[in-house]
C-alpha atoms as a PDB file:
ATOM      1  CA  UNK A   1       7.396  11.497  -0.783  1.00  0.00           C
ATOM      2  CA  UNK A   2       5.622  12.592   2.188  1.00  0.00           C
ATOM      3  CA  UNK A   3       3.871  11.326   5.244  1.00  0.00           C
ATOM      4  CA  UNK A   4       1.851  14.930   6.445  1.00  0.00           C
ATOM      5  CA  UNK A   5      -0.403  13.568   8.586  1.00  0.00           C
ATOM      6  CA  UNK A   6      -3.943  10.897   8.505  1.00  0.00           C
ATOM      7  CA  UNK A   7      -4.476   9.820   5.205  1.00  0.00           C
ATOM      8  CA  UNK A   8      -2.157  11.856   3.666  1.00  0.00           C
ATOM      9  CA  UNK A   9       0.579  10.080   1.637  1.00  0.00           C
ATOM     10  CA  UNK A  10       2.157  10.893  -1.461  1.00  0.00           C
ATOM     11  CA  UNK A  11       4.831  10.003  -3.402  1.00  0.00           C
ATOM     12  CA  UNK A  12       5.219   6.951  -6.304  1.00  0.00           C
ATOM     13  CA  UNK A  13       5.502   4.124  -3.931  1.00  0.00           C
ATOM     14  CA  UNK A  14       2.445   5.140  -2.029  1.00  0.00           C
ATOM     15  CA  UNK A  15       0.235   5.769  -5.432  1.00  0.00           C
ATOM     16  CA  UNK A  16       1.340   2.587  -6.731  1.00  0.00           C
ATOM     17  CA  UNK A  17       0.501   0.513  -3.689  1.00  0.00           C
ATOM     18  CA  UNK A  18      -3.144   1.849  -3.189  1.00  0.00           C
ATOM     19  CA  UNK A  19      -4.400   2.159  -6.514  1.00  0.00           C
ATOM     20  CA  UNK A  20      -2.780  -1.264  -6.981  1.00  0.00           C
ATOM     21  CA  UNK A  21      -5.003  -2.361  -4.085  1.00  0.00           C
ATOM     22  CA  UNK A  22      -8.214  -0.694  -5.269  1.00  0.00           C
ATOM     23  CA  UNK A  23      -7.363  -1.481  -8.503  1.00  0.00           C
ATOM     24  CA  UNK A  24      -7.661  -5.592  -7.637  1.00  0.00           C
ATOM     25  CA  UNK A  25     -10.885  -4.730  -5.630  1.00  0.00           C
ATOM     26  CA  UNK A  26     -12.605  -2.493  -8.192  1.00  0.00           C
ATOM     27  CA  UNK A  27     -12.010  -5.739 -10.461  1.00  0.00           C
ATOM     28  CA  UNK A  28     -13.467  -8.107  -8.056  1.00  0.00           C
ATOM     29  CA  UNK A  29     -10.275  -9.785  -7.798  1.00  0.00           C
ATOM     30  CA  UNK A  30     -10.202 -12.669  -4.986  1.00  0.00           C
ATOM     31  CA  UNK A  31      -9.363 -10.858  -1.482  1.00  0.00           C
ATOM     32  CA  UNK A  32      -6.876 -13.594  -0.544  1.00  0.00           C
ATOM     33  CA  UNK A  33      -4.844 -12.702  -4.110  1.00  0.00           C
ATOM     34  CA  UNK A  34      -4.808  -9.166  -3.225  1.00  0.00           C
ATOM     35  CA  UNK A  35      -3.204  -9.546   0.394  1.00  0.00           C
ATOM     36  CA  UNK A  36      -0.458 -12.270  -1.024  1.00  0.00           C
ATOM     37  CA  UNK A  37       0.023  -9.337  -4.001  1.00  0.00           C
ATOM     38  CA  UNK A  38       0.041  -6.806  -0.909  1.00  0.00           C
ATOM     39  CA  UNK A  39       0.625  -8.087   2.177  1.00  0.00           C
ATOM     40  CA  UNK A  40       0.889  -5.865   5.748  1.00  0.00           C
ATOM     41  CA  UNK A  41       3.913  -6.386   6.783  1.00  0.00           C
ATOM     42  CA  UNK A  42       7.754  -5.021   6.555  1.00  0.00           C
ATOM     43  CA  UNK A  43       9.714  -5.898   3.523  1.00  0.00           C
ATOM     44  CA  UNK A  44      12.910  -6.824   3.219  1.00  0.00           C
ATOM     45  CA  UNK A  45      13.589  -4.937  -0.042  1.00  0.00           C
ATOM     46  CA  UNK A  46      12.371  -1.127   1.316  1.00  0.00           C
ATOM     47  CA  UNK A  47      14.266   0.822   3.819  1.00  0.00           C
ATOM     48  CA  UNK A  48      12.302   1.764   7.171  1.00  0.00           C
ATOM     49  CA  UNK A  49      11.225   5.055   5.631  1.00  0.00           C
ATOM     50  CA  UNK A  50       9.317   3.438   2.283  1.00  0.00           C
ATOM     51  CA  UNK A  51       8.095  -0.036   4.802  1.00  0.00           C
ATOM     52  CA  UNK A  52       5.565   3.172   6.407  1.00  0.00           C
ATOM     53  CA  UNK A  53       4.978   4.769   3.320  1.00  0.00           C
ATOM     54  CA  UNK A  54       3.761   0.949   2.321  1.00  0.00           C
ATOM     55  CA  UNK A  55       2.203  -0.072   5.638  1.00  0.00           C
ATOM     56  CA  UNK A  56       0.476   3.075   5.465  1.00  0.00           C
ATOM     57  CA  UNK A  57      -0.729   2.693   1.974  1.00  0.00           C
ATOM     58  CA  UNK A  58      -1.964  -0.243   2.366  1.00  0.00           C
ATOM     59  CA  UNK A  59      -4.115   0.311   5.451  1.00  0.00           C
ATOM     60  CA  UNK A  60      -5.548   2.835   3.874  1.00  0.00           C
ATOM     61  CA  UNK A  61      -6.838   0.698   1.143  1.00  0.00           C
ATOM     62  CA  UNK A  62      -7.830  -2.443   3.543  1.00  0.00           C
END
């Protein structure tokens, strides 16, 4: 994984959490499902390092 800068993320977590997110949109999927599927904020089950990788991911996608 690696955080190298603006918009560049890379690593499993960070794949899996945007294409998730376009994934939903690109289906027309209800924006209220897609933020309670993804929601911006810290989770308790990642350690600081993959809560960025997520945050980031995600407001990349928003």
């Amino acid at each position: 994984m690696a955080t190298d800068g603006v918009k560049i993320i890379d690593g499993d977590l960070a794949h899996d959490t945007y294409w998730g997110i376009m994934d939903l949109y690109d289906s027309k999927v209800d924006f209220e499902l897609i933020k309670d599927k993804f929601p911006v904020m810290e989770l308790s089950h990642f350690d600081d390092y993959d809560n960025e990788i997520y945050i980031t991911a995600c407001a990349l996608a928003y």
